[in-house]
PDB file of N, CA and C in Angstrom:
ATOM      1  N   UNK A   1      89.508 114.662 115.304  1.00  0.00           N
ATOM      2  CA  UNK A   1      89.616 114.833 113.870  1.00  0.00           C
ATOM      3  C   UNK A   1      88.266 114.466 113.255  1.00  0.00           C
ATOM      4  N   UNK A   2      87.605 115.322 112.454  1.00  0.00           N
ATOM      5  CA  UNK A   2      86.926 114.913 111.950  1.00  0.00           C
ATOM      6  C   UNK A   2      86.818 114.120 110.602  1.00  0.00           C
ATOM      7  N   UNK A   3      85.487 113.409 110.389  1.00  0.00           N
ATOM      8  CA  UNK A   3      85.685 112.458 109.354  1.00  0.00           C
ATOM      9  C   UNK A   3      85.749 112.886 107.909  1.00  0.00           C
ATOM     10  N   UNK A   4      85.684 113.997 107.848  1.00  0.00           N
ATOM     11  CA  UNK A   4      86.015 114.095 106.310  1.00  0.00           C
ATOM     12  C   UNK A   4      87.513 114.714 106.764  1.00  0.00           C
ATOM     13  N   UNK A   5      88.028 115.477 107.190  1.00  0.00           N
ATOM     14  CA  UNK A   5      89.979 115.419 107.537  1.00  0.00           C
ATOM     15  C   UNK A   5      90.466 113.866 107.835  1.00  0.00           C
ATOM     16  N   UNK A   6      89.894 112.905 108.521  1.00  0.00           N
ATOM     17  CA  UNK A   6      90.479 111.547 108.405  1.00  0.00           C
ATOM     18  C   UNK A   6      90.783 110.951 107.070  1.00  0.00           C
ATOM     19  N   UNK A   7      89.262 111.210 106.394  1.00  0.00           N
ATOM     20  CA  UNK A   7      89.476 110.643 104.674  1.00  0.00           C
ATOM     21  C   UNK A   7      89.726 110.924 104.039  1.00  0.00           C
ATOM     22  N   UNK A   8      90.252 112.294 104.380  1.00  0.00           N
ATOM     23  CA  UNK A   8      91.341 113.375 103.156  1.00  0.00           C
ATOM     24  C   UNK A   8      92.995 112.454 103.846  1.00  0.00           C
ATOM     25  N   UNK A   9      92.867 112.343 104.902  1.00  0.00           N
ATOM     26  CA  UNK A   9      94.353 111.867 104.956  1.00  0.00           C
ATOM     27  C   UNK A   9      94.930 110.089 105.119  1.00  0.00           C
ATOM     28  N   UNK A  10      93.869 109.783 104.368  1.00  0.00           N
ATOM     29  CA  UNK A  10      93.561 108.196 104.126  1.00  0.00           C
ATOM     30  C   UNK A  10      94.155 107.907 103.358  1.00  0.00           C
ATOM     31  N   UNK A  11      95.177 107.176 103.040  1.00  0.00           N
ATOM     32  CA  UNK A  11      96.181 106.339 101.879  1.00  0.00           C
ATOM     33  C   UNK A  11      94.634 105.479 101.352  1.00  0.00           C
ATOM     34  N   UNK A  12      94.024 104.987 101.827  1.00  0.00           N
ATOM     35  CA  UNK A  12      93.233 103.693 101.248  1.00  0.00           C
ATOM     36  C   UNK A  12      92.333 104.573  99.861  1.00  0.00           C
ATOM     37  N   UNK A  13      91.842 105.862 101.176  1.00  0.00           N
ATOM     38  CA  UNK A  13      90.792 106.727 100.176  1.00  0.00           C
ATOM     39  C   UNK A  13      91.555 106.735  98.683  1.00  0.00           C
ATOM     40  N   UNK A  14      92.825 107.921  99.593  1.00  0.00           N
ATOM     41  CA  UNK A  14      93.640 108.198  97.621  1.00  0.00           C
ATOM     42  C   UNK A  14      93.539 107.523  96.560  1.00  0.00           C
ATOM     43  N   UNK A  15      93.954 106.214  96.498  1.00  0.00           N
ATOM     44  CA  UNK A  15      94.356 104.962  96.009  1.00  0.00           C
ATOM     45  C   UNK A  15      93.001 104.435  95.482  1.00  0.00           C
ATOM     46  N   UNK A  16      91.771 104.363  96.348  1.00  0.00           N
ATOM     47  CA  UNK A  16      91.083 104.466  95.393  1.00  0.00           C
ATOM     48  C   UNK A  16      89.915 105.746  94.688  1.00  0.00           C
ATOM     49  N   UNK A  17      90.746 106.359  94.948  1.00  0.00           N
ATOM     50  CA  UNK A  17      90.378 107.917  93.714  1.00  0.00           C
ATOM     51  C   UNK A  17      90.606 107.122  93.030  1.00  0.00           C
ATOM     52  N   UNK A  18      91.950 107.290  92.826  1.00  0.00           N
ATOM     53  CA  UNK A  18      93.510 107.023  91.466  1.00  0.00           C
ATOM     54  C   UNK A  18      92.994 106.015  90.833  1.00  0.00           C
ATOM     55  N   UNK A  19      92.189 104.767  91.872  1.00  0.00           N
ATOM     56  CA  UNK A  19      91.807 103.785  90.944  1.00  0.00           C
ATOM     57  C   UNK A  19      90.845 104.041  90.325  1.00  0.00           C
ATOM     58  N   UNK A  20      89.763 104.652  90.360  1.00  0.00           N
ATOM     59  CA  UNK A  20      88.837 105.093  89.624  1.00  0.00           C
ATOM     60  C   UNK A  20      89.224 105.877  88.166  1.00  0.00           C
ATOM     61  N   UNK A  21      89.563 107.100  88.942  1.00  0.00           N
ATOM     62  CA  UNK A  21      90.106 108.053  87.786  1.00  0.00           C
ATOM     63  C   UNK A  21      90.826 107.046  86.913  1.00  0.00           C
ATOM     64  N   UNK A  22      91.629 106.586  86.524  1.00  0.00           N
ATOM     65  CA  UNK A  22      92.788 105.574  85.991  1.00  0.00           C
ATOM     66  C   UNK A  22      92.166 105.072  85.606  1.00  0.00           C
ATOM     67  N   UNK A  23      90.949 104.212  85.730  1.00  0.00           N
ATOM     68  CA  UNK A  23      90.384 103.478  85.183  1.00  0.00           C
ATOM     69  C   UNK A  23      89.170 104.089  84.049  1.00  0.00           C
ATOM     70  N   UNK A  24      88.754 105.013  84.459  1.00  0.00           N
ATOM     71  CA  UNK A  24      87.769 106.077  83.374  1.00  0.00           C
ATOM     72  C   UNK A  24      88.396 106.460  82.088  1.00  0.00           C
ATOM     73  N   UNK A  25      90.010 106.862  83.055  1.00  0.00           N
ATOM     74  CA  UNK A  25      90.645 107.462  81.464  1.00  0.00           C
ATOM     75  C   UNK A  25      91.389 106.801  80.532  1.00  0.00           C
ATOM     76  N   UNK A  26      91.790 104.810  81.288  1.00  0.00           N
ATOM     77  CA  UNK A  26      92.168 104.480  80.456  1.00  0.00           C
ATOM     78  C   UNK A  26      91.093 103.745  79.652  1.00  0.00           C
ATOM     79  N   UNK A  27      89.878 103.277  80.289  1.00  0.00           N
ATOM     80  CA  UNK A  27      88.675 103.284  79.321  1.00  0.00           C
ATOM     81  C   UNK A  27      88.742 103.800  78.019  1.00  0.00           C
ATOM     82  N   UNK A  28      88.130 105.203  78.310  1.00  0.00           N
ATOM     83  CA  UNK A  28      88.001 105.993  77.230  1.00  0.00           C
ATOM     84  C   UNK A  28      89.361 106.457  76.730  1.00  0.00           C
ATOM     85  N   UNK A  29      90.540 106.164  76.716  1.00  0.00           N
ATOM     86  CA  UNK A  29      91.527 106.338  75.780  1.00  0.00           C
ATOM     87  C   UNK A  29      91.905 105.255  74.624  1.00  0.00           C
ATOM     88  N   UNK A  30      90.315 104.036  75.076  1.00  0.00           N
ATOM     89  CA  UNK A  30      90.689 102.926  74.640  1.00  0.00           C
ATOM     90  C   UNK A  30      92.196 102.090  74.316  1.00  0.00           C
ATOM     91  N   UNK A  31      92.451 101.896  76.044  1.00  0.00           N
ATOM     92  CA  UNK A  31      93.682 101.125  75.954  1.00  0.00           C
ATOM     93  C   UNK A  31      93.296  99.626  76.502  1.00  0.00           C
ATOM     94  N   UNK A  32      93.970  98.909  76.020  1.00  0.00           N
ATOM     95  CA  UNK A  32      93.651  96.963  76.245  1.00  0.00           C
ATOM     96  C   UNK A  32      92.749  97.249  77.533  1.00  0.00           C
ATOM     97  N   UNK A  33      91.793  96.432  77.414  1.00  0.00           N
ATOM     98  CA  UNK A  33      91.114  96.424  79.054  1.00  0.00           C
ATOM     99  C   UNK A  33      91.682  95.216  80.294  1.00  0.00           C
ATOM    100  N   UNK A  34      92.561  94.756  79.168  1.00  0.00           N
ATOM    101  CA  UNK A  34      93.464  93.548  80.225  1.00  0.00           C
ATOM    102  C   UNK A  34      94.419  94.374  80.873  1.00  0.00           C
ATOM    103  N   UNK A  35      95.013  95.451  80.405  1.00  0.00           N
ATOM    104  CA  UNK A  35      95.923  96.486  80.815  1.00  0.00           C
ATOM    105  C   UNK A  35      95.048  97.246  82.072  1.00  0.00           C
ATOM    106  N   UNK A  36      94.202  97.868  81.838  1.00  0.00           N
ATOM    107  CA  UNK A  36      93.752  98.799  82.566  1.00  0.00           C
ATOM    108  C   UNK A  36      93.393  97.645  84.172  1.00  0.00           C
ATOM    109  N   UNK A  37      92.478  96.966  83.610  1.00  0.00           N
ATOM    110  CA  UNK A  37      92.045  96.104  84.862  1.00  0.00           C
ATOM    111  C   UNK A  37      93.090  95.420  85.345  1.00  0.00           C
ATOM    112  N   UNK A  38      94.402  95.288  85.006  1.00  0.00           N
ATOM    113  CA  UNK A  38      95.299  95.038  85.443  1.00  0.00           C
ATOM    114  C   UNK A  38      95.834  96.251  86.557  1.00  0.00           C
ATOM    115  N   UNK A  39      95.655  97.344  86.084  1.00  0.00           N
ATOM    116  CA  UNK A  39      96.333  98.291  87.107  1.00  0.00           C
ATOM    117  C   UNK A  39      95.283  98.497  88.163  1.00  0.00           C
ATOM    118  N   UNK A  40      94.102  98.184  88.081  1.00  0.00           N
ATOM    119  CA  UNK A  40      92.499  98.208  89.030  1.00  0.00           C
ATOM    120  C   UNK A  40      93.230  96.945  89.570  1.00  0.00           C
ATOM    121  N   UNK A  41      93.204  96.133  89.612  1.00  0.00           N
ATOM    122  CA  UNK A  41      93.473  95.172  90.334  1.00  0.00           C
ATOM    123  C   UNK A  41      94.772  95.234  91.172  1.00  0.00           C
ATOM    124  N   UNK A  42      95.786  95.913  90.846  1.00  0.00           N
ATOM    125  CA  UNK A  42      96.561  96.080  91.592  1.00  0.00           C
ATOM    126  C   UNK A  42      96.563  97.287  92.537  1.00  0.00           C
ATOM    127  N   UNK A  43      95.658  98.331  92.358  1.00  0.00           N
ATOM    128  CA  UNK A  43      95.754  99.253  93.272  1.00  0.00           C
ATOM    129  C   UNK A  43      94.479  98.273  94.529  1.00  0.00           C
ATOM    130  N   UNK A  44      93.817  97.699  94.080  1.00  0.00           N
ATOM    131  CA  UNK A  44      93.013  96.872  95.262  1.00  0.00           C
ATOM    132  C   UNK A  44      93.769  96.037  95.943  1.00  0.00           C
ATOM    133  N   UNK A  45      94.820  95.133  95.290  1.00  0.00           N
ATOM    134  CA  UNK A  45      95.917  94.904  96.023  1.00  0.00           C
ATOM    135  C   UNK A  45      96.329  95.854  96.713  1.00  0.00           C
ATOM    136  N   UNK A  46      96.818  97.046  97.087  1.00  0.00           N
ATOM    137  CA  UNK A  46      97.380  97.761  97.712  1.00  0.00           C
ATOM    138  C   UNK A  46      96.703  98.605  98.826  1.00  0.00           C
ATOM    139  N   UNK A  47      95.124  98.666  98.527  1.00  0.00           N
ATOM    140  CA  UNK A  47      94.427  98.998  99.396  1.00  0.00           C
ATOM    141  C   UNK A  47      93.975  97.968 100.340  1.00  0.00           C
ATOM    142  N   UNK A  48      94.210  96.621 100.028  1.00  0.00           N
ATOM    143  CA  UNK A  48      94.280  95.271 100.984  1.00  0.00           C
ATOM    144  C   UNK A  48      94.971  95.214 101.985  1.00  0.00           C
ATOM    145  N   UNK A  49      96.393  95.551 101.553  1.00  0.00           N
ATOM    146  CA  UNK A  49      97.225  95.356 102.230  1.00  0.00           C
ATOM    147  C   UNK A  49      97.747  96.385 103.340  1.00  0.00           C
ATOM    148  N   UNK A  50      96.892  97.867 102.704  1.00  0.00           N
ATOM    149  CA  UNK A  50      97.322  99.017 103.574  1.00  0.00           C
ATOM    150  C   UNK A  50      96.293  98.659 105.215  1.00  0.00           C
ATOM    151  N   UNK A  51      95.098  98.129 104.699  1.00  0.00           N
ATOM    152  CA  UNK A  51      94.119  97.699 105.190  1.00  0.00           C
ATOM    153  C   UNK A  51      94.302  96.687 106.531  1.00  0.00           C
ATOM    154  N   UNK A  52      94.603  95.948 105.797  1.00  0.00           N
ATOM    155  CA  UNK A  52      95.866  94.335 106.900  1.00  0.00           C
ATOM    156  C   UNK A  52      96.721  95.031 107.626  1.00  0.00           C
ATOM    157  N   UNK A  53      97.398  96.232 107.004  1.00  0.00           N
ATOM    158  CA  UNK A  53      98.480  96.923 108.042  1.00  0.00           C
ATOM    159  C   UNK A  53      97.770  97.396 109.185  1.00  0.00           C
ATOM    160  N   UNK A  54      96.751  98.463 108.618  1.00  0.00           N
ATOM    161  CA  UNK A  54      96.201  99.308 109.810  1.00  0.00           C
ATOM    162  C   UNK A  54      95.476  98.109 111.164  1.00  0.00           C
ATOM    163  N   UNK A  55      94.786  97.248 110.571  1.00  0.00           N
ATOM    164  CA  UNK A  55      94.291  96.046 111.856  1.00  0.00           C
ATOM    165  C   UNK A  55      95.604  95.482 112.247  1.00  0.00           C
ATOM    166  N   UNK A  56      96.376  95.283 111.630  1.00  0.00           N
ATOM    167  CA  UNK A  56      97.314  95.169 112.863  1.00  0.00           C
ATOM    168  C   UNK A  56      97.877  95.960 113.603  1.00  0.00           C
ATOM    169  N   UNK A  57      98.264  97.360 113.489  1.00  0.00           N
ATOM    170  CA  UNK A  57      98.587  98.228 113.641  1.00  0.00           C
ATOM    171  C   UNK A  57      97.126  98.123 115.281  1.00  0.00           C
ATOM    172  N   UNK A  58      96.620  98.616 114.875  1.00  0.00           N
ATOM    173  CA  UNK A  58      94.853  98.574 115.891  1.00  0.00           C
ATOM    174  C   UNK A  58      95.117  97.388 117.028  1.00  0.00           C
ATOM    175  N   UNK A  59      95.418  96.167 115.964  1.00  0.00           N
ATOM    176  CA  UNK A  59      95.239  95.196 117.754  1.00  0.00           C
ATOM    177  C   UNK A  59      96.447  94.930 118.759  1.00  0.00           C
ATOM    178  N   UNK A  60      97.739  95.489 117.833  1.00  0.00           N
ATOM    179  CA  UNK A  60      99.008  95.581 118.309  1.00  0.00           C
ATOM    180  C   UNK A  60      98.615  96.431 119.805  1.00  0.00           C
ATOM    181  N   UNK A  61      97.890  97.431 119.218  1.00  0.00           N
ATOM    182  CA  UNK A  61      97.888  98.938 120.176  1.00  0.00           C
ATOM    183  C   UNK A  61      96.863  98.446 121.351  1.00  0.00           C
ATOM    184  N   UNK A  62      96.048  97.221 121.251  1.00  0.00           N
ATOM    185  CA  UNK A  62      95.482  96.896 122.152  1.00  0.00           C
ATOM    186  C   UNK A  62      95.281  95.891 123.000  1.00  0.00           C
ATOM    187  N   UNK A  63      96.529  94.933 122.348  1.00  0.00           N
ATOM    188  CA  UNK A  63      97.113  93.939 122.998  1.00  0.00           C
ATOM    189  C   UNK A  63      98.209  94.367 124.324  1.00  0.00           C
ATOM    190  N   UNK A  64      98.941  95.784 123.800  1.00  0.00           N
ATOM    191  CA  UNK A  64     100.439  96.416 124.522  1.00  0.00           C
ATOM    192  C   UNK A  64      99.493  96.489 125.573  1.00  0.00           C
ATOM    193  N   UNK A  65     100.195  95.841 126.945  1.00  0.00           N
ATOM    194  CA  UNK A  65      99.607  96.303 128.315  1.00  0.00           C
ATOM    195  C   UNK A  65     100.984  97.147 129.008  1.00  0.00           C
ATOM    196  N   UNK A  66     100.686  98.213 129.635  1.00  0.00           N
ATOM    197  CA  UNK A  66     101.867  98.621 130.120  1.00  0.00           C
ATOM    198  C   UNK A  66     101.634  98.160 131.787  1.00  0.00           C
ATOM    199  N   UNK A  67     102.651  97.913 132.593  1.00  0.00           N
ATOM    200  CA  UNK A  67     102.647  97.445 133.693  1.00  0.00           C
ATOM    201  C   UNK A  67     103.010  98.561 134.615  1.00  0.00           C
ATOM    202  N   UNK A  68     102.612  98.893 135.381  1.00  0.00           N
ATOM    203  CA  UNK A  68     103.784 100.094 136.638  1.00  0.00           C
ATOM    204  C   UNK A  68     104.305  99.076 137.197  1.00  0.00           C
ATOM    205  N   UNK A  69     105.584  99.750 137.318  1.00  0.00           N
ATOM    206  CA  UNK A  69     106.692  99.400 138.517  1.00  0.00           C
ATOM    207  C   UNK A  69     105.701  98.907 140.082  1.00  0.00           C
ATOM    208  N   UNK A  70     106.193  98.459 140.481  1.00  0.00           N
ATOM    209  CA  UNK A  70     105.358  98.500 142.283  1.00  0.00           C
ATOM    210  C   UNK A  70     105.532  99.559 143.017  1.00  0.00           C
ATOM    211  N   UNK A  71     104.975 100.072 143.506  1.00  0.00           N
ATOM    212  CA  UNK A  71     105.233 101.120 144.251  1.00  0.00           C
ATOM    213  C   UNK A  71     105.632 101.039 145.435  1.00  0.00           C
ATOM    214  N   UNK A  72     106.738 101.313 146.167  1.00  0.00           N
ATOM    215  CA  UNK A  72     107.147 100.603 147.385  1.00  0.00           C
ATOM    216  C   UNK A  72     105.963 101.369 148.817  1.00  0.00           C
ATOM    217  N   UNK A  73     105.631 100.742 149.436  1.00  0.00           N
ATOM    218  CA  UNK A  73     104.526 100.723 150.467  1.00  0.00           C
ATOM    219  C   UNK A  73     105.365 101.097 151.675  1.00  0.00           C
ATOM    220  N   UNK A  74     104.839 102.143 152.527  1.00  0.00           N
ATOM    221  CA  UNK A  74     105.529 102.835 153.482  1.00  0.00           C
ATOM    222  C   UNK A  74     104.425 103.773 154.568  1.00  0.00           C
TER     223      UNK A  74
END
């Protein structure tokens, strides 16, 4: 896969589009900036945590040892 198809199918990427965009337009719609940076701050929350998922997700996958059976000797 290449890296721009990986970062099209990135939850972290999206999230922070959305946070950007969201944050431009509630700027300039002049809404409370305690409001807006409130919702910036919570989509970084969410890109934290998607973040924390995927490393675990990663060392889970490289901790799993699979074992074979023994092979009986003959």
């Amino acid at each position: 896969m290449s890296i721009l198809q990986s970062l099209l199918h990135s939850r972290k990427f999206w999230l922070a589009v959305f946070g950007i965009v969201q944050a431009l337009v509630l700027h300039y719609l002049q809404v409370p900036e305690d409001i807006w940076q409130s919702v910036v701050g919570l989509v970084m929350v969410l890109i934290a945590g998607i973040a924390i998922e995927d490393a675990g997700e990663k060392s889970a996958n490289t901790l799993v040892v699979e074992r074979l059976p023994d092979e009986p000797q003959g």
